[in-house]
PDB file of N, CA and C in Angstrom:
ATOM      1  N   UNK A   1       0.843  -1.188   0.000  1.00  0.00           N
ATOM      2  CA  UNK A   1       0.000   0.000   0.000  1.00  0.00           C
ATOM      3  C   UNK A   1       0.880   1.241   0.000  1.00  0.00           C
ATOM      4  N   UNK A   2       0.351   2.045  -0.336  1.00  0.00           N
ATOM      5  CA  UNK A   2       1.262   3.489  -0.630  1.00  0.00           C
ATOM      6  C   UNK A   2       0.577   4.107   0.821  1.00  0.00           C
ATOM      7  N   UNK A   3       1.462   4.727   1.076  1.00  0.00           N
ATOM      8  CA  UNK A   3       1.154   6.259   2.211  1.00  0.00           C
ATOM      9  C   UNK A   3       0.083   6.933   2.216  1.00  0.00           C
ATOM     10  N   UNK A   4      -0.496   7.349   2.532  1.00  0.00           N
ATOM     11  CA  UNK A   4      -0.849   7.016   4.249  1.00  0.00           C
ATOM     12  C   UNK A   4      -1.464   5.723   4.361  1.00  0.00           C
ATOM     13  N   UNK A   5      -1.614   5.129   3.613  1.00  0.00           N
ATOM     14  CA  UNK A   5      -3.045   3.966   3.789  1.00  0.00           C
ATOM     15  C   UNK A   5      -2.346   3.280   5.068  1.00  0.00           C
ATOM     16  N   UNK A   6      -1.117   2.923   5.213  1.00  0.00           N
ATOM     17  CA  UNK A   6      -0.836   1.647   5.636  1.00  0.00           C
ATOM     18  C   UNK A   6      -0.675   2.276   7.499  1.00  0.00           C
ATOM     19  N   UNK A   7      -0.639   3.688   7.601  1.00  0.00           N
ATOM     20  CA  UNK A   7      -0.272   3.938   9.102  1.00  0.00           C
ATOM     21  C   UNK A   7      -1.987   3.995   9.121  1.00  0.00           C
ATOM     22  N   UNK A   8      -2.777   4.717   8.541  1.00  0.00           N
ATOM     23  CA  UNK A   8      -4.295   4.690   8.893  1.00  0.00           C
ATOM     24  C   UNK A   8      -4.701   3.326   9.348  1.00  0.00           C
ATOM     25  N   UNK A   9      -4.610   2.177   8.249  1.00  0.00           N
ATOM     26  CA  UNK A   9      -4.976   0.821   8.784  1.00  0.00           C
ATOM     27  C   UNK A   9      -4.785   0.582   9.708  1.00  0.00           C
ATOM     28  N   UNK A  10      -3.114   0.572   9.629  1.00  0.00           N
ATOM     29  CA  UNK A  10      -3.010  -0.067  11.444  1.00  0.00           C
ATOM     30  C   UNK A  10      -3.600   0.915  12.438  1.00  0.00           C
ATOM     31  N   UNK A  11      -3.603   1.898  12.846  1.00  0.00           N
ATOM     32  CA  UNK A  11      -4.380   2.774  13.642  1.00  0.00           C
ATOM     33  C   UNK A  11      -5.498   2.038  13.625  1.00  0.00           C
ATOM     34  N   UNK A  12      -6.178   2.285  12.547  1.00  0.00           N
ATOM     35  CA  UNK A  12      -7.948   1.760  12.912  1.00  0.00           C
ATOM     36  C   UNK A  12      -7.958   0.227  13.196  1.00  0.00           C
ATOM     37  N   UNK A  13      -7.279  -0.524  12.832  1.00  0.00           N
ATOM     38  CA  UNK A  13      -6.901  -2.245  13.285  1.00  0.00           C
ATOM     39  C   UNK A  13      -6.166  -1.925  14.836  1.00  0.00           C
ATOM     40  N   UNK A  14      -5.702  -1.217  15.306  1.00  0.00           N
ATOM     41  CA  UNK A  14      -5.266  -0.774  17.201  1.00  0.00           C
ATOM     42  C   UNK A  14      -6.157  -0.898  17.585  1.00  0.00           C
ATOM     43  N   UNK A  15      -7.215   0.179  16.834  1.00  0.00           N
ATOM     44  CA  UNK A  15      -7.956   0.983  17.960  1.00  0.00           C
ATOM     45  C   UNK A  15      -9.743   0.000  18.028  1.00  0.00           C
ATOM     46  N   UNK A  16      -9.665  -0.703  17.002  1.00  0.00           N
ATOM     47  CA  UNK A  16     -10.642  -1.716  17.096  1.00  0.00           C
ATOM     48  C   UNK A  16      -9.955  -2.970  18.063  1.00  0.00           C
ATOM     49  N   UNK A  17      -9.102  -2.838  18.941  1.00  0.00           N
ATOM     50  CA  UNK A  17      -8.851  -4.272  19.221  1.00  0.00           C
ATOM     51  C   UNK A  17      -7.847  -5.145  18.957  1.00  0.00           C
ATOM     52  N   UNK A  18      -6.892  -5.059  18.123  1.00  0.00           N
ATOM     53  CA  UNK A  18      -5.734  -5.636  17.436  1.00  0.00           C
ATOM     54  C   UNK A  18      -4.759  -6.054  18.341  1.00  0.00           C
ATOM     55  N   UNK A  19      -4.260  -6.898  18.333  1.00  0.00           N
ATOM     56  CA  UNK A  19      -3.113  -7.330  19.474  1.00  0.00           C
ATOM     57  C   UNK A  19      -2.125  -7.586  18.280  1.00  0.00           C
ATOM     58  N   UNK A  20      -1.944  -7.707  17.241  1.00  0.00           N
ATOM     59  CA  UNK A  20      -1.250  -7.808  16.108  1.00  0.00           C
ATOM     60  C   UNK A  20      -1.628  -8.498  14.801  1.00  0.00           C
ATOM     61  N   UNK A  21      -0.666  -7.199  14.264  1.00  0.00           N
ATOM     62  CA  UNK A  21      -1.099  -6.737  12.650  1.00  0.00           C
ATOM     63  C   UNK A  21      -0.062  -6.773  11.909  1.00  0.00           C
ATOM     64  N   UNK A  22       0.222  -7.732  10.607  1.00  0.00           N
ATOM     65  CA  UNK A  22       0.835  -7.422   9.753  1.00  0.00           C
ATOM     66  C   UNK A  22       0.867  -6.362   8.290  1.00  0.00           C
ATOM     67  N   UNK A  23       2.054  -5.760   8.209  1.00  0.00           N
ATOM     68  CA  UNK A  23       1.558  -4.974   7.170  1.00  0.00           C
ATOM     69  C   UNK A  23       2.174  -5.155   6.173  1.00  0.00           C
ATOM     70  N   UNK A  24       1.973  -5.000   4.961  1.00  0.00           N
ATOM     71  CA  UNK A  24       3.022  -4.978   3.437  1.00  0.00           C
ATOM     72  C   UNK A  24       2.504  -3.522   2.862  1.00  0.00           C
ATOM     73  N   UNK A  25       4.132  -2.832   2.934  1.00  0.00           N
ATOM     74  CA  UNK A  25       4.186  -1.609   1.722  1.00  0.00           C
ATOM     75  C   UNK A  25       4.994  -1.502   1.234  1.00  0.00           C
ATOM     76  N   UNK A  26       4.740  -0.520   0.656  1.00  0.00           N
ATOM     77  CA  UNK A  26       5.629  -0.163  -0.825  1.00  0.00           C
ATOM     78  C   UNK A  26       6.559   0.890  -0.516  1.00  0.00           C
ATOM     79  N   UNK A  27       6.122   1.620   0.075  1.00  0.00           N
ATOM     80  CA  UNK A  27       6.562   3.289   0.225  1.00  0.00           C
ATOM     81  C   UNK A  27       7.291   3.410   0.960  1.00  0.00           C
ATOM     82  N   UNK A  28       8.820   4.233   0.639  1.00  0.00           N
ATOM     83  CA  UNK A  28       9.957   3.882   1.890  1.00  0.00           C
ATOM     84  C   UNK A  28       9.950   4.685   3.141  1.00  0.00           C
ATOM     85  N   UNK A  29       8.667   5.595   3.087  1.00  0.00           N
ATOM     86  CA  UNK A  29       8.584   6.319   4.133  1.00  0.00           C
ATOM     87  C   UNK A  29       7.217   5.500   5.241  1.00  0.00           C
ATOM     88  N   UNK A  30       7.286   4.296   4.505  1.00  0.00           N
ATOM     89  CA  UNK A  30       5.782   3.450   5.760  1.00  0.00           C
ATOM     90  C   UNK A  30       7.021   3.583   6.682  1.00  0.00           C
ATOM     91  N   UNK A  31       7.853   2.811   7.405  1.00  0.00           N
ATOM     92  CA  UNK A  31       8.600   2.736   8.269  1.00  0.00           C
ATOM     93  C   UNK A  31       8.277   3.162   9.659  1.00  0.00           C
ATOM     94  N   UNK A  32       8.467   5.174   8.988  1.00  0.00           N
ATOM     95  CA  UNK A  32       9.044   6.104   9.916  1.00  0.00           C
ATOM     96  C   UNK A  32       6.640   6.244  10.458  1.00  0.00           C
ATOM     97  N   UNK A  33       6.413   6.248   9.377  1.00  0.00           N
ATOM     98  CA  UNK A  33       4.703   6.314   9.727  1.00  0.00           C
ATOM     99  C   UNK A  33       4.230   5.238  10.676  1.00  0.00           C
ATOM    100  N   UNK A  34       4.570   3.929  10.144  1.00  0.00           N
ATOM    101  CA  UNK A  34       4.189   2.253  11.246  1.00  0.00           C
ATOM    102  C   UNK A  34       4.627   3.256  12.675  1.00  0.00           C
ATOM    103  N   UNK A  35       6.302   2.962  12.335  1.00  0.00           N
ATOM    104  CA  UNK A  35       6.858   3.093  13.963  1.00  0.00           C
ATOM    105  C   UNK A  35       5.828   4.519  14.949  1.00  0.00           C
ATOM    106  N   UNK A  36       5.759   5.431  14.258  1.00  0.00           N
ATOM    107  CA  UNK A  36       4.972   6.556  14.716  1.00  0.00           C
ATOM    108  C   UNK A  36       3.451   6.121  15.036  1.00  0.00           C
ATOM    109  N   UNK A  37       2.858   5.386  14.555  1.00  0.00           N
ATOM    110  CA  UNK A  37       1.311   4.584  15.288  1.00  0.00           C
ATOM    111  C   UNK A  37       1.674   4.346  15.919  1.00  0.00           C
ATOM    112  N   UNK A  38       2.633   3.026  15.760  1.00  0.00           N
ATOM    113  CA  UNK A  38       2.713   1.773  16.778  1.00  0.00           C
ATOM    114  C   UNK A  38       2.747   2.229  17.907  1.00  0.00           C
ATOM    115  N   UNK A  39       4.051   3.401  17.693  1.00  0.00           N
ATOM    116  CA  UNK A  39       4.470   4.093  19.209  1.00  0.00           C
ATOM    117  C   UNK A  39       3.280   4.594  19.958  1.00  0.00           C
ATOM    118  N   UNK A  40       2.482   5.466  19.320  1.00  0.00           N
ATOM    119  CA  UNK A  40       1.602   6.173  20.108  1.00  0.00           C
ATOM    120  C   UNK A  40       0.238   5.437  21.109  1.00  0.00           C
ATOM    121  N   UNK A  41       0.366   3.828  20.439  1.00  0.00           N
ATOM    122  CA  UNK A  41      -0.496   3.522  21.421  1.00  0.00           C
ATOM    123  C   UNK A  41       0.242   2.161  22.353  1.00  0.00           C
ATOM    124  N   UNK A  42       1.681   2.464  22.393  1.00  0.00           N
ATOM    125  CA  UNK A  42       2.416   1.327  23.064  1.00  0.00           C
ATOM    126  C   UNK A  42       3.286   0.278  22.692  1.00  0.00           C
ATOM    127  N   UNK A  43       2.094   0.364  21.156  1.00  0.00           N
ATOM    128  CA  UNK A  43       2.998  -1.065  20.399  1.00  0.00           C
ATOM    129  C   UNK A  43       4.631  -1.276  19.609  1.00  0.00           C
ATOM    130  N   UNK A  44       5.076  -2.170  19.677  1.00  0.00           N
ATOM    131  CA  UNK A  44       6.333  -2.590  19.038  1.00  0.00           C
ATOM    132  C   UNK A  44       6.243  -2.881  17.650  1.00  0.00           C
ATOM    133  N   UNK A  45       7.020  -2.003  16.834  1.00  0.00           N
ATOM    134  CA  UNK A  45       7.053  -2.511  15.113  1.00  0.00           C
ATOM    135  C   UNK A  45       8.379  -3.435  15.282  1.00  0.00           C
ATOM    136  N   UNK A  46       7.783  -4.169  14.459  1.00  0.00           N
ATOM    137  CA  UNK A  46       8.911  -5.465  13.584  1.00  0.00           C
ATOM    138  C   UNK A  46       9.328  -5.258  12.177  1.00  0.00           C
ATOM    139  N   UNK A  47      10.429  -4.989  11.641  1.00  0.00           N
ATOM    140  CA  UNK A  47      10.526  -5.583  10.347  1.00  0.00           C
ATOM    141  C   UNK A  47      10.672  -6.875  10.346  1.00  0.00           C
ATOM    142  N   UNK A  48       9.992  -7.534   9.686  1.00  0.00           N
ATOM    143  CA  UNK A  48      10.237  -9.114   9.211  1.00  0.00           C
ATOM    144  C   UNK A  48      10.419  -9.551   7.789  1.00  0.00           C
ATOM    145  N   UNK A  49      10.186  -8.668   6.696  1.00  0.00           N
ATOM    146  CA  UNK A  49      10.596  -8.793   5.789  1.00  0.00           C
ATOM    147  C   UNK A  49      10.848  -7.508   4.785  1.00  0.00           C
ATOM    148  N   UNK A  50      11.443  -7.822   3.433  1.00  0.00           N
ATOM    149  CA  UNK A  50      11.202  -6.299   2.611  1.00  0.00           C
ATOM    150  C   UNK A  50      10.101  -5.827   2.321  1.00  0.00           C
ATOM    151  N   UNK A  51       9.383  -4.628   3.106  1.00  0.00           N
ATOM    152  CA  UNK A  51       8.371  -3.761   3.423  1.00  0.00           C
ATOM    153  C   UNK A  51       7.116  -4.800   3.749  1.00  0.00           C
ATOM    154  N   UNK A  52       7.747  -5.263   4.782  1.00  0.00           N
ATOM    155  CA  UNK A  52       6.688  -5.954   5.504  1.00  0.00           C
ATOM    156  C   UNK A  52       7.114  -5.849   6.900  1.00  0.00           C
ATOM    157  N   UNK A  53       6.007  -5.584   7.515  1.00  0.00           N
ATOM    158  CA  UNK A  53       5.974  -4.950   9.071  1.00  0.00           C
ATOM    159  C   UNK A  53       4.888  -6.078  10.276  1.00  0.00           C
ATOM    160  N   UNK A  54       5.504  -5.729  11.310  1.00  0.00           N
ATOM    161  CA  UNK A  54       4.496  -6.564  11.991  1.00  0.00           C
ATOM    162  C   UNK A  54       4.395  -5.597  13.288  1.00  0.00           C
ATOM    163  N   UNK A  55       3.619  -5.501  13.962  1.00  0.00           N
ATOM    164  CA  UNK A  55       2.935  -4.489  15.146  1.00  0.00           C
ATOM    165  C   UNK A  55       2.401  -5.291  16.018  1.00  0.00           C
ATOM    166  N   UNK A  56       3.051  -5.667  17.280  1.00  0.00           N
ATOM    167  CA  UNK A  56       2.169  -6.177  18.409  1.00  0.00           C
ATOM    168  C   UNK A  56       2.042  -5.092  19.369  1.00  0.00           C
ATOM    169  N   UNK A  57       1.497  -5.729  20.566  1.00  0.00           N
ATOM    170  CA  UNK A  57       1.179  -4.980  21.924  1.00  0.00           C
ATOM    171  C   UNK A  57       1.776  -5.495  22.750  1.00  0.00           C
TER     172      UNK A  57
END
């Protein structure tokens, strides 16, 4: 997914409940956007693969 989509998702996948979420993007600025959700409601970003992210609690 291109920017913003992929920090919105996970936000709205947090804030419904999510204990973890994987993500796949494209855009080399998801990174700095994931880590900036994740952070704000506690959670830990993972890279686990090329532009693929994982977000627990």
């Amino acid at each position: 997914m291109r920017c913003p989509w992929p920090a919105i998702r996970l936000a709205r996948a947090l804030r419904d409940g999510a204990q973890m979420v994987e993500i796949a993007a494209d855009d080399p600025r998801a990174a700095g956007e994931l880590a900036s959700a994740a952070t704000a409601v506690g959670a830990r970003l993972d890279v686990v693969g090329e532009g693929v992210f994982r977000v627990a609690r």
